[in-house]
C-alpha atoms as a PDB file:
ATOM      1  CA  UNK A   1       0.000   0.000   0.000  1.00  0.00           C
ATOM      2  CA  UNK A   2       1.501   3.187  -1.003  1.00  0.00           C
ATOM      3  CA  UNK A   3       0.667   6.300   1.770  1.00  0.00           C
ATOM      4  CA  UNK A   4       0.815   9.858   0.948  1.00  0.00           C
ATOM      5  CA  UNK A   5       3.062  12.491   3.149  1.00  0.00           C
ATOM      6  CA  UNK A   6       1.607  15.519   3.677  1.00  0.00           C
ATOM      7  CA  UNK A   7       3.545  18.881   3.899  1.00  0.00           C
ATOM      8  CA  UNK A   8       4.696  18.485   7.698  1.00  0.00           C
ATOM      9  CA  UNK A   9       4.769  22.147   8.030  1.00  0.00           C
ATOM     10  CA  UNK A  10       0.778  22.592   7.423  1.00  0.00           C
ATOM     11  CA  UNK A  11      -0.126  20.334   9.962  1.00  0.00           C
ATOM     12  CA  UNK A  12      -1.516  21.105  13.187  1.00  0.00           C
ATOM     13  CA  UNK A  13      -1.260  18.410  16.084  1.00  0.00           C
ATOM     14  CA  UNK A  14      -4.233  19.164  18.808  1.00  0.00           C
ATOM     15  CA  UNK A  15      -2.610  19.094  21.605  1.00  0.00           C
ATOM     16  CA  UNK A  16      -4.224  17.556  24.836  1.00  0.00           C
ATOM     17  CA  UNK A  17      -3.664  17.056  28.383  1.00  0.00           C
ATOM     18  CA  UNK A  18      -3.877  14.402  30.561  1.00  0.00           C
ATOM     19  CA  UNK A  19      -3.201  13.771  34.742  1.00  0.00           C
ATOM     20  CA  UNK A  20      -0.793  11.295  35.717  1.00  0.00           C
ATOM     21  CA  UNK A  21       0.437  10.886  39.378  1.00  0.00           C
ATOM     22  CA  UNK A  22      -0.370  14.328  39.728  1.00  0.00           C
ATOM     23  CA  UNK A  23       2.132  15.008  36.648  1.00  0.00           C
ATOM     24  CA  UNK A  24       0.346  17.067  33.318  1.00  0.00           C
ATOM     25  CA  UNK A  25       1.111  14.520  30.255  1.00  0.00           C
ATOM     26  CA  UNK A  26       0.926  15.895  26.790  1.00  0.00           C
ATOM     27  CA  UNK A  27      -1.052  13.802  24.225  1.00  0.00           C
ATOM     28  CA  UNK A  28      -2.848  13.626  20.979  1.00  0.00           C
ATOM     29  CA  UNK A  29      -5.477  11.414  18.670  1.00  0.00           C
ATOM     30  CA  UNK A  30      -5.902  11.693  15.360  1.00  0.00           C
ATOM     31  CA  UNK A  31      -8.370   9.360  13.783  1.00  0.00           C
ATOM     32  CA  UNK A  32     -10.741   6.296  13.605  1.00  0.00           C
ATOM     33  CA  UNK A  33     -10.087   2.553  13.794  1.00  0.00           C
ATOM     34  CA  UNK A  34      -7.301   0.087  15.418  1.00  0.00           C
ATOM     35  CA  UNK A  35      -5.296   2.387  17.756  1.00  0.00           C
ATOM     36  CA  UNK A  36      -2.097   3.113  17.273  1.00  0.00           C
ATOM     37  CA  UNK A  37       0.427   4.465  20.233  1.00  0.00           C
ATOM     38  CA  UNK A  38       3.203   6.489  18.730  1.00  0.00           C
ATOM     39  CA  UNK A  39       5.985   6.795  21.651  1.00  0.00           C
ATOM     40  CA  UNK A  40       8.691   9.195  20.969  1.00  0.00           C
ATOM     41  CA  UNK A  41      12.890   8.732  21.385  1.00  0.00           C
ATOM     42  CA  UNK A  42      14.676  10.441  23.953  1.00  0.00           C
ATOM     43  CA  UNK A  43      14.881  14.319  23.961  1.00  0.00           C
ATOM     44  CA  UNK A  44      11.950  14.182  21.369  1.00  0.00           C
ATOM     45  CA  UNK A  45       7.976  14.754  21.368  1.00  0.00           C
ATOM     46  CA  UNK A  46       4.933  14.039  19.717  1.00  0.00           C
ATOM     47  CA  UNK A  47       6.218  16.177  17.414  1.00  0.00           C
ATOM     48  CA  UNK A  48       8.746  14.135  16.418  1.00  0.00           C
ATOM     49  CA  UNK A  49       5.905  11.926  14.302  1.00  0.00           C
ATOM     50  CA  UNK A  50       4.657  14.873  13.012  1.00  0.00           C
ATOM     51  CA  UNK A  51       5.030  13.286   9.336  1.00  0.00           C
ATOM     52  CA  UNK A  52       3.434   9.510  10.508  1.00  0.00           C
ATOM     53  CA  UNK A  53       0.344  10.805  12.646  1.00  0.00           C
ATOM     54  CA  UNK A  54      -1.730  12.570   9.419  1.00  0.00           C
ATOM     55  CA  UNK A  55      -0.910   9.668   7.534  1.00  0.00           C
ATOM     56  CA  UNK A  56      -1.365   6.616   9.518  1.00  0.00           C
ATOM     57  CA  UNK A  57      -4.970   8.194  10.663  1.00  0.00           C
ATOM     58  CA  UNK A  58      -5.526   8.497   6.910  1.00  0.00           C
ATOM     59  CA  UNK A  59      -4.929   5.132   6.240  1.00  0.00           C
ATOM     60  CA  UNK A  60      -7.697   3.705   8.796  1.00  0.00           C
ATOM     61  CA  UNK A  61      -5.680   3.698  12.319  1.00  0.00           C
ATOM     62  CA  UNK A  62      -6.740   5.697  15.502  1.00  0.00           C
ATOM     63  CA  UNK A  63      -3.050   7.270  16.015  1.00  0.00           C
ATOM     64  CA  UNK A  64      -2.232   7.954  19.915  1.00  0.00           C
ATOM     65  CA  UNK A  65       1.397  10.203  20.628  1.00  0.00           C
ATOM     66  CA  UNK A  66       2.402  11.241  24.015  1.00  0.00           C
ATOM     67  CA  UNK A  67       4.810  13.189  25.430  1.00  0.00           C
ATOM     68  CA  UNK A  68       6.895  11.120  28.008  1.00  0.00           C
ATOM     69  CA  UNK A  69       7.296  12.570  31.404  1.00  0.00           C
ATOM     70  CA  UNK A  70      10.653  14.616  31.292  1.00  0.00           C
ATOM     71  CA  UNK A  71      10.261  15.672  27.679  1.00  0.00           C
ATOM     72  CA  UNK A  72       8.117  17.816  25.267  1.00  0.00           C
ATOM     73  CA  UNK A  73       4.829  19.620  26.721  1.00  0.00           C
ATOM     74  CA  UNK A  74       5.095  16.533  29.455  1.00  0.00           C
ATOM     75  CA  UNK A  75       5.748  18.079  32.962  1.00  0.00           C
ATOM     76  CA  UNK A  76       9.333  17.911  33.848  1.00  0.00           C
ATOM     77  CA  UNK A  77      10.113  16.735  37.505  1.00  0.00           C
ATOM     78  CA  UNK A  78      13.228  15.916  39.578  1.00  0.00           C
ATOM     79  CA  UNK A  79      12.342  12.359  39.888  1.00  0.00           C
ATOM     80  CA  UNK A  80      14.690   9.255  39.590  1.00  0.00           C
ATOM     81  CA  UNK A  81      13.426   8.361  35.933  1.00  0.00           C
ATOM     82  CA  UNK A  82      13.869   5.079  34.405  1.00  0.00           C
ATOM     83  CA  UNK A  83      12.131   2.334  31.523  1.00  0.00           C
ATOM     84  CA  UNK A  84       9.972   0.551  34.454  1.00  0.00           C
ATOM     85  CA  UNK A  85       8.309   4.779  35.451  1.00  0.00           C
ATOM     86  CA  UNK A  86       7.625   5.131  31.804  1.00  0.00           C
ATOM     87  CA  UNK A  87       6.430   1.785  31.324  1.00  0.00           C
ATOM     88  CA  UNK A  88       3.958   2.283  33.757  1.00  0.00           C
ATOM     89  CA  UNK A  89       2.694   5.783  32.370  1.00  0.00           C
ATOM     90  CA  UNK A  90       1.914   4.083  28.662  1.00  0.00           C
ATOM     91  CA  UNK A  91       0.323   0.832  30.304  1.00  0.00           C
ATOM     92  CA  UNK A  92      -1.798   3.670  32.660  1.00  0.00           C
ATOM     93  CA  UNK A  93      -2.333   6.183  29.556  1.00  0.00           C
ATOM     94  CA  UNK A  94      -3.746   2.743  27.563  1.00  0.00           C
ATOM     95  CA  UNK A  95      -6.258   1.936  30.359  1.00  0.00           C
ATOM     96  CA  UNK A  96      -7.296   5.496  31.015  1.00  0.00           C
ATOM     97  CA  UNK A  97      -7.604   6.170  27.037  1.00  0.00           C
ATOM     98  CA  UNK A  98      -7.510   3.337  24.734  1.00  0.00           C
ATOM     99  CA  UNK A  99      -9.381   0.615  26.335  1.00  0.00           C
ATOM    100  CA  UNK A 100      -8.676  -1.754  23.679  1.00  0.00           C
ATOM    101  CA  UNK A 101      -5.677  -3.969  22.034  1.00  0.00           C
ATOM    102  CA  UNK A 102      -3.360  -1.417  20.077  1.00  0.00           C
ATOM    103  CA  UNK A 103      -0.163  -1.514  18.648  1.00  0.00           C
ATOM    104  CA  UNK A 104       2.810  -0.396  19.920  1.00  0.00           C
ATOM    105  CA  UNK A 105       5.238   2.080  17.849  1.00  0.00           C
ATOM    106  CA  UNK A 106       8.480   3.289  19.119  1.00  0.00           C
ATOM    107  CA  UNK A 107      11.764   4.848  17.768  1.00  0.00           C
ATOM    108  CA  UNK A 108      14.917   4.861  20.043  1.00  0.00           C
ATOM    109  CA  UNK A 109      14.052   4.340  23.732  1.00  0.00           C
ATOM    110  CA  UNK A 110      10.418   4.215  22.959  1.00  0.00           C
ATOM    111  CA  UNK A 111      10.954   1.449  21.116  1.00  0.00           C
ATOM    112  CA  UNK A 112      12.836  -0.396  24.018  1.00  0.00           C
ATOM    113  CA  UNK A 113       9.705   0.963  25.938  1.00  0.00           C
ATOM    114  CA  UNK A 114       7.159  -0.579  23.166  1.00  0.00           C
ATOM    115  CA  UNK A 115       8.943  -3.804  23.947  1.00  0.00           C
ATOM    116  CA  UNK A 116       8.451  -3.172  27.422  1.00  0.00           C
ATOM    117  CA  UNK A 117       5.257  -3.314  26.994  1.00  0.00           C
ATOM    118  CA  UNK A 118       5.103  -5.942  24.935  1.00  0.00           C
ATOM    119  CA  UNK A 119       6.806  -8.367  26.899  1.00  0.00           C
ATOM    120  CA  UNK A 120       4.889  -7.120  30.449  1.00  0.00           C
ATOM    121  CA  UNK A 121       1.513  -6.265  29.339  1.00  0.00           C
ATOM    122  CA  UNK A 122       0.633  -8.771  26.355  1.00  0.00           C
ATOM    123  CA  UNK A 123      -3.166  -8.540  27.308  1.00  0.00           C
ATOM    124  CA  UNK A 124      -3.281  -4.738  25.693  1.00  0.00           C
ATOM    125  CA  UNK A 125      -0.797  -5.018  22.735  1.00  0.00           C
ATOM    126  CA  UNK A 126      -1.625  -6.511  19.249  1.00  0.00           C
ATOM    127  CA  UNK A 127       1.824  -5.783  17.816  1.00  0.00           C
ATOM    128  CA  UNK A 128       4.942  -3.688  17.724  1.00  0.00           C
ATOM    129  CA  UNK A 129       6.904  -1.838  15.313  1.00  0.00           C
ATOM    130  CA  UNK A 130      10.376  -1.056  16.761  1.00  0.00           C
ATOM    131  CA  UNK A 131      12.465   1.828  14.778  1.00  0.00           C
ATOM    132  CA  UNK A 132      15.841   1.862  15.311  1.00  0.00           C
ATOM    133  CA  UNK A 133      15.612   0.162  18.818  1.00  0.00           C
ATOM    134  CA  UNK A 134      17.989   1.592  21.712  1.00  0.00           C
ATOM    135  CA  UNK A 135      19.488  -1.254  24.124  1.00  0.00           C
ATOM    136  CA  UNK A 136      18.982   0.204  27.181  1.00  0.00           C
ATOM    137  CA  UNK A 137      18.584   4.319  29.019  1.00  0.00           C
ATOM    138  CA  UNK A 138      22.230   4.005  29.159  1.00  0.00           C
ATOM    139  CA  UNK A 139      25.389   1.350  28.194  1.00  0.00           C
ATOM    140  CA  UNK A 140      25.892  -1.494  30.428  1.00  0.00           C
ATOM    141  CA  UNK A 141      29.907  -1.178  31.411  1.00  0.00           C
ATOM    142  CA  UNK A 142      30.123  -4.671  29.419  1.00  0.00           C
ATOM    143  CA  UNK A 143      28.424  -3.202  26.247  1.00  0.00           C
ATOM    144  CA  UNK A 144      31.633  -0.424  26.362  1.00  0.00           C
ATOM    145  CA  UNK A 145      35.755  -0.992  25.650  1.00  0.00           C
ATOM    146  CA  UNK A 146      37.985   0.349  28.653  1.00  0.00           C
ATOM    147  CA  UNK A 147      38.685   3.779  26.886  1.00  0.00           C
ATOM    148  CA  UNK A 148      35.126   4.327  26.289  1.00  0.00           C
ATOM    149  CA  UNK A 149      33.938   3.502  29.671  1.00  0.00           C
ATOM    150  CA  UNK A 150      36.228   5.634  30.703  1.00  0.00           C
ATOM    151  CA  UNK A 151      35.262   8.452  28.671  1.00  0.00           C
ATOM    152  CA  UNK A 152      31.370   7.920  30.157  1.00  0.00           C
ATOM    153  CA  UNK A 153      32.002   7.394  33.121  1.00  0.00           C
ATOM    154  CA  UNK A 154      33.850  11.026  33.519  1.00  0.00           C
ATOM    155  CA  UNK A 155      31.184  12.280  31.263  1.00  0.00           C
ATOM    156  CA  UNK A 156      28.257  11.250  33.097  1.00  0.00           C
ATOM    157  CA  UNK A 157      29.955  12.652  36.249  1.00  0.00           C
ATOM    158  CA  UNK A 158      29.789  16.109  35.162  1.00  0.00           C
ATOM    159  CA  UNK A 159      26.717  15.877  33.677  1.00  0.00           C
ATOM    160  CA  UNK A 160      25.433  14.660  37.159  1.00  0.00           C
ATOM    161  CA  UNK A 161      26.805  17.603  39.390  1.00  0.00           C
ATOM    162  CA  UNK A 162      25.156  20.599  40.044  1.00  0.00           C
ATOM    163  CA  UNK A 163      27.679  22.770  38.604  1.00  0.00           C
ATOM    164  CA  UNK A 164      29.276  21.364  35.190  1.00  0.00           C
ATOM    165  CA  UNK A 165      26.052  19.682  34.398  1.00  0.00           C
ATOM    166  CA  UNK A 166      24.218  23.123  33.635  1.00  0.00           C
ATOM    167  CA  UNK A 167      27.177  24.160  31.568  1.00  0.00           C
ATOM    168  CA  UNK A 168      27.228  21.028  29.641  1.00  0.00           C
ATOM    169  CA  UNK A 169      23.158  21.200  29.176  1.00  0.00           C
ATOM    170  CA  UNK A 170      23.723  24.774  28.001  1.00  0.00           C
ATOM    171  CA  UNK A 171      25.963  24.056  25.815  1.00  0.00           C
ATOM    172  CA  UNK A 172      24.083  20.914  24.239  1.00  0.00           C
ATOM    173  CA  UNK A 173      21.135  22.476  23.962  1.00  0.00           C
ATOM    174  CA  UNK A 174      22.409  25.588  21.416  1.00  0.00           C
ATOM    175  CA  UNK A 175      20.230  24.938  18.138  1.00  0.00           C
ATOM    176  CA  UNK A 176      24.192  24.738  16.941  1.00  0.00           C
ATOM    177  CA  UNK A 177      25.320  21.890  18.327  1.00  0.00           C
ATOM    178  CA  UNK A 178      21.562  19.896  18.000  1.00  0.00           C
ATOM    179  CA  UNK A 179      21.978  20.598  14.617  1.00  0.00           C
ATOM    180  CA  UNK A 180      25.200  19.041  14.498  1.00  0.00           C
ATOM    181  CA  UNK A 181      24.297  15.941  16.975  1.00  0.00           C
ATOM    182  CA  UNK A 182      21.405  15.645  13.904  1.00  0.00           C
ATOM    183  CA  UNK A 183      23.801  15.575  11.353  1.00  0.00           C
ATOM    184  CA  UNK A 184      25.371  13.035  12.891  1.00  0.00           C
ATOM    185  CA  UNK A 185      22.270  10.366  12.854  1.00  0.00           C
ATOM    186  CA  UNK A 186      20.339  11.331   9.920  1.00  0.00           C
ATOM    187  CA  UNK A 187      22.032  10.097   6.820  1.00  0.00           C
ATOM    188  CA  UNK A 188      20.187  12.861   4.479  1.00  0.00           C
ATOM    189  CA  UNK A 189      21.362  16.295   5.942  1.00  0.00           C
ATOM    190  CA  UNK A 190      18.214  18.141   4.131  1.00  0.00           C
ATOM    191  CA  UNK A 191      16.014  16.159   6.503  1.00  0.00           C
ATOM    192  CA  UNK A 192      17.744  18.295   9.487  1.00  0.00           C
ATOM    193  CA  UNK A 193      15.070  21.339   9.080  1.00  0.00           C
ATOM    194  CA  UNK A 194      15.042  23.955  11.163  1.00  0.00           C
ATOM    195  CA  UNK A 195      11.680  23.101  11.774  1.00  0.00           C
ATOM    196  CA  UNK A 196      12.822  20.010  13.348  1.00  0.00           C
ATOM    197  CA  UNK A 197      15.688  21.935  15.370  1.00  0.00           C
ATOM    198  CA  UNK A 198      13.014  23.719  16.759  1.00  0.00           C
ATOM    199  CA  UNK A 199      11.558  20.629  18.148  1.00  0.00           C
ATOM    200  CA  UNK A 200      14.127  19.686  20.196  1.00  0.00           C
ATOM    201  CA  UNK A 201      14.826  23.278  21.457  1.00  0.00           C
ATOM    202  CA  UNK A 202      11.895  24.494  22.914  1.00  0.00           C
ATOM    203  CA  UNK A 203      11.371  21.563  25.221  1.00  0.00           C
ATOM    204  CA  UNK A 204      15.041  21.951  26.241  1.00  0.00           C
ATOM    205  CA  UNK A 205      14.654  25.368  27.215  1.00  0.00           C
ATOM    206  CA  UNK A 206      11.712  24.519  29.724  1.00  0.00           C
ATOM    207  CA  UNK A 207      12.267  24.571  33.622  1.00  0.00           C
ATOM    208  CA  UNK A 208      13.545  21.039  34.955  1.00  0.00           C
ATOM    209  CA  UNK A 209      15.185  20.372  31.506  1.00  0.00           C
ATOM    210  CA  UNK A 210      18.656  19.905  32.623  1.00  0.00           C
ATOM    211  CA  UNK A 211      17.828  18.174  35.899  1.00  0.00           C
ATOM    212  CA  UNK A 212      15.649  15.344  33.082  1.00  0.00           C
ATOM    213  CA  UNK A 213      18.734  15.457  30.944  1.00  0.00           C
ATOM    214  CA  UNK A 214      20.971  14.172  33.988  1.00  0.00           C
ATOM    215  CA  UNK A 215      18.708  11.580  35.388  1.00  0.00           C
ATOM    216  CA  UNK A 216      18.160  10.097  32.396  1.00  0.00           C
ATOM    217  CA  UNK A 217      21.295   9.852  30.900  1.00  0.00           C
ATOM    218  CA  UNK A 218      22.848   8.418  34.318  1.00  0.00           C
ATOM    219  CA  UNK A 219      19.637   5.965  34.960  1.00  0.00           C
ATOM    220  CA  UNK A 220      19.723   2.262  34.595  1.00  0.00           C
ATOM    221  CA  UNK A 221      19.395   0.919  31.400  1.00  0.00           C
ATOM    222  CA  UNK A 222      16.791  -1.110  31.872  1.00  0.00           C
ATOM    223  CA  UNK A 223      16.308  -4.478  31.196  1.00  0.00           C
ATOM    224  CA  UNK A 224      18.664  -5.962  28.609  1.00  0.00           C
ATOM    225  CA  UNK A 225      16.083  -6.315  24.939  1.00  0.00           C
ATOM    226  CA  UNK A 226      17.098  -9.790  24.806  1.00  0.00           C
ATOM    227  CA  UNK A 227      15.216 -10.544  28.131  1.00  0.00           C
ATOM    228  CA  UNK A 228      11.770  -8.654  26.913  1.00  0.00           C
ATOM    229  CA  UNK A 229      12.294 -10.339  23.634  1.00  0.00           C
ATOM    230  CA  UNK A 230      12.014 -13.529  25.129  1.00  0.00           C
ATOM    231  CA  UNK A 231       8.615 -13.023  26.766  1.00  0.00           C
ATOM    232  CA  UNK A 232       7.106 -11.489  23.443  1.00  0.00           C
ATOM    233  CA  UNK A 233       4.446 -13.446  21.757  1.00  0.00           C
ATOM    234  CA  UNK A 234       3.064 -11.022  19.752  1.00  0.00           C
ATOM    235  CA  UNK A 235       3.779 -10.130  16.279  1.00  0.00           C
ATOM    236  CA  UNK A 236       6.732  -7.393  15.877  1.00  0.00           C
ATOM    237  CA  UNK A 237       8.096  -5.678  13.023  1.00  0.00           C
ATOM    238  CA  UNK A 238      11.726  -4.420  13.030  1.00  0.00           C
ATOM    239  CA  UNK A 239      12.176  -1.067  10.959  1.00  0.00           C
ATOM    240  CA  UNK A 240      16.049  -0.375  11.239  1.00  0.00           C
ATOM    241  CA  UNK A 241      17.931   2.719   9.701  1.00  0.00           C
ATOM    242  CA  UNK A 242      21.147   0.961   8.194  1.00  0.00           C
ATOM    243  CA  UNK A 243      22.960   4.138   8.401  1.00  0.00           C
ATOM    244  CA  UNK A 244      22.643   4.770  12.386  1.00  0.00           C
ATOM    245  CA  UNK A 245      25.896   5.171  14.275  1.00  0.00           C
ATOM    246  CA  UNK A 246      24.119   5.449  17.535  1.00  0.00           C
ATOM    247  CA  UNK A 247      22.028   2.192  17.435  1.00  0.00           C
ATOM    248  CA  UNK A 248      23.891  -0.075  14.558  1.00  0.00           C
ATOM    249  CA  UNK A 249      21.813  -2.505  12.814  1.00  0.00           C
ATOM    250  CA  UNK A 250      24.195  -4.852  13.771  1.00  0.00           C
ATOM    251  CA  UNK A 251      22.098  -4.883  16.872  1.00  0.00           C
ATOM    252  CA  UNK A 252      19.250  -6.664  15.047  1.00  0.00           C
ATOM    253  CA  UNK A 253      21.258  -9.662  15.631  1.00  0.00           C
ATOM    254  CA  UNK A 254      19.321 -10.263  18.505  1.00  0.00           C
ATOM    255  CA  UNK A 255      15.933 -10.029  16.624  1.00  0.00           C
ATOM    256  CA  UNK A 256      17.360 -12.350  13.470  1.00  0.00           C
ATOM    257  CA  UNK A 257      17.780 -15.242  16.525  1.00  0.00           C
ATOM    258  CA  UNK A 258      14.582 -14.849  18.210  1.00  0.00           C
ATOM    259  CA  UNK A 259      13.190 -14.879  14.658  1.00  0.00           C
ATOM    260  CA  UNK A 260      15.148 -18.107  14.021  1.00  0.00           C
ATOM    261  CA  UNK A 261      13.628 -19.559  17.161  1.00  0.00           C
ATOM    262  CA  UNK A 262      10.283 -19.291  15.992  1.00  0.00           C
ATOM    263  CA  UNK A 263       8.856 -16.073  17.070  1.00  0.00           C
ATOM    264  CA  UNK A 264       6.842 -13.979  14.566  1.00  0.00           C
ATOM    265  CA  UNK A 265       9.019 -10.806  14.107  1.00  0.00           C
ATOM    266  CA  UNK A 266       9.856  -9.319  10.407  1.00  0.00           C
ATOM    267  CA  UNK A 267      12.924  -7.693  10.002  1.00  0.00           C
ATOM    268  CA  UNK A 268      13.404  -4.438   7.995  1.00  0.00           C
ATOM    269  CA  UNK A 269      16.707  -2.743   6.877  1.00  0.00           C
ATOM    270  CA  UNK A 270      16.226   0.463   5.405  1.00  0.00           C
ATOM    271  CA  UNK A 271      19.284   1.959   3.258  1.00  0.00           C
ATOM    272  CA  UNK A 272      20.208   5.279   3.086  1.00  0.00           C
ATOM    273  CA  UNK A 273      18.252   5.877   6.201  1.00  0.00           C
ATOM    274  CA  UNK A 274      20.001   6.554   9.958  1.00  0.00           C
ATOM    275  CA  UNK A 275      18.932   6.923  13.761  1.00  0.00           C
ATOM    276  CA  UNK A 276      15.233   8.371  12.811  1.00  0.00           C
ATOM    277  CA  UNK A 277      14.091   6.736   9.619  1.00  0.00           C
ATOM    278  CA  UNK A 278      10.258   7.800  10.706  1.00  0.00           C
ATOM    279  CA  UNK A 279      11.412  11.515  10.287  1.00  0.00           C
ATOM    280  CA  UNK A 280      13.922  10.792   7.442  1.00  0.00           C
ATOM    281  CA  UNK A 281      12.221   8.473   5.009  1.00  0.00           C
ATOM    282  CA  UNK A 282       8.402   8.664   6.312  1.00  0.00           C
ATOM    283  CA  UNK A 283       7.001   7.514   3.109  1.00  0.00           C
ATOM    284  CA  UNK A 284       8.841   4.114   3.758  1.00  0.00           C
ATOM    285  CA  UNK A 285       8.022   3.908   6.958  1.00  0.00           C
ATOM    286  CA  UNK A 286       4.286   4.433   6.864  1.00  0.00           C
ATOM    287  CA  UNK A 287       3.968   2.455   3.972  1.00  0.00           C
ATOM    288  CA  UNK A 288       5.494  -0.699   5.834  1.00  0.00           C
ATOM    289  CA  UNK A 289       3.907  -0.012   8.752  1.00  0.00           C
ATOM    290  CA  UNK A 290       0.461  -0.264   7.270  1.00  0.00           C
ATOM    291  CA  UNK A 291       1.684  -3.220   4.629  1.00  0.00           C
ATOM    292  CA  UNK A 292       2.674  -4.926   7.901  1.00  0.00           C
ATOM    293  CA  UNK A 293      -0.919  -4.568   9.751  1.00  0.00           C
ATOM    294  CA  UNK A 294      -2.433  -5.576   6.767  1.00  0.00           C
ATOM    295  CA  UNK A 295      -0.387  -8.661   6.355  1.00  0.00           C
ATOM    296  CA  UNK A 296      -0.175  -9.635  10.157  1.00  0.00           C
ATOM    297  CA  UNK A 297      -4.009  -8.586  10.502  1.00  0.00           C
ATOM    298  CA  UNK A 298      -2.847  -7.902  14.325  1.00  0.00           C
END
């Protein structure tokens, strides 16, 4: 089936709000028919999808994208944060909103959280699409050589104290350098719009932004993907940028076995495509998304 992209700019995203724990979560719905939750990568938003949501609704699918707590119009608190918090906010956002068996999308660490989900919760997922999956919050010290561990380890440390960790969030968050950390996972620079700068900028800007930045990037990672993967019975499909430094599709290894042993999951490479193929090459990605639902009927 061959979707249409709209021009991203055009389209307005209603946004909504919704009580969690006391915390204001930042959501929207767009359309009619098997629900679809859209969960964003880390330092992203709803926005991020901005070029799936229009078009998956189009194509028959009620399309749900939240804001995780810590990021985009999502309150931003000093809290320990970590996969099994925001695991717990989509399962509670499902049973509050959805009410029914919908499929999981993720890109990044929302696609280790779709997993998550997966794996914990079968009784309200149909099916997952995982984009560019991330391992874990943050590298296990056996996933890292010495030098890097090294390098971190020190990192992390400054990011975690009071002092250097503002400086370093200051500097990170210049529209500068995210333009450059963009160029660095998307493999077609004209996808890095300013537009999409802005994205990641205003949310970084907000009060408690640094303090989310630090938590999360020192968390746990979370349970290793192999151990979710295991519990899955579900159908999955595996969308996977080839060009991504950050999360190398290399790591679909682990996907290609569980697929050996039996388990329905479909397998993706895209070329030419890196760490966000959903923003980079939507028309692919909506297009097998759909194909795949149709196929899988999940």
């Amino acid at each position: 089936m061959t979707v249409s992209l709209p021009n991203s700019s055009s389209i307005t995203l209603e946004k909504l709000a919704w009580t969690w724990q006391g915390y204001k979560i930042e959501y929207t719905v767009m359309g009619q028919g098997t629900p679809l939750v859209l969960i964003h990568g880390f330092g992203a938003s709803i926005g991020h999808w901005r070029k799936n949501i229009p078009v998956l609704a189009d194509a028959g699918y009620q399309v749900f994208a939240l804001d995780l707590l810590g990021f985009g119009g999502s309150d931003k608190p000093a809290i320990k944060y970590s996969v099994e918090i925001w695991v717990e906010l989509i399962k509670d956002f499902w049973t509050e909103l959805i009410h029914q068996r919908a499929i999981f999308i993720g890109n990044s660490i929302g696609a280790l959280l779709s997993l998550a989900i997966l794996a914990e919760y079968p009784e309200i997922a149909a099916g997952g699409v995982l984009i560019n999956p991330a391992g874990g919050l943050s590298h296990r010290p056996n996933e890292l050589n010495l030098p890097l561990r090294i390098l971190i380890t020190a990192f992390n440390k400054l990011v975690a104290n009071p002092i250097t960790g503002k400086f370093v969030f200051d500097r990170i968050r210049q529209k500068s350098q995210i333009r450059r950390t963009l160029y660095q996972v998307y493999s077609d620079r004209q996808a890095v719009t300013d537009e999409l700068v802005d994205l990641l900028y205003q949310p970084a800007c907000d009060p408690g932004a640094q303090q989310v930045f630090a938590a999360v990037l020192t968390a746990p990672p979370g349970p290793p993907p192999e151990e979710l993967l295991f519990k899955v019975e579900c159908s999955i499909l595996v969308l996977w940028g080839a060009n991504d430094p950050w999360t190398p599709v290399t790591g679909s290894k682990i996907y290609q076995e569980a697929q050996k042993n039996g388990q329905d999951i479909q397998i993706l490479p895209i070329a030419g495509a890196g760490h966000c193929p959903h923003d980079e090459v939507p028309h692919i990605v909506n297009s097998q998304i759909v194909d795949w639902i149709e196929r899988s009927r999940v």
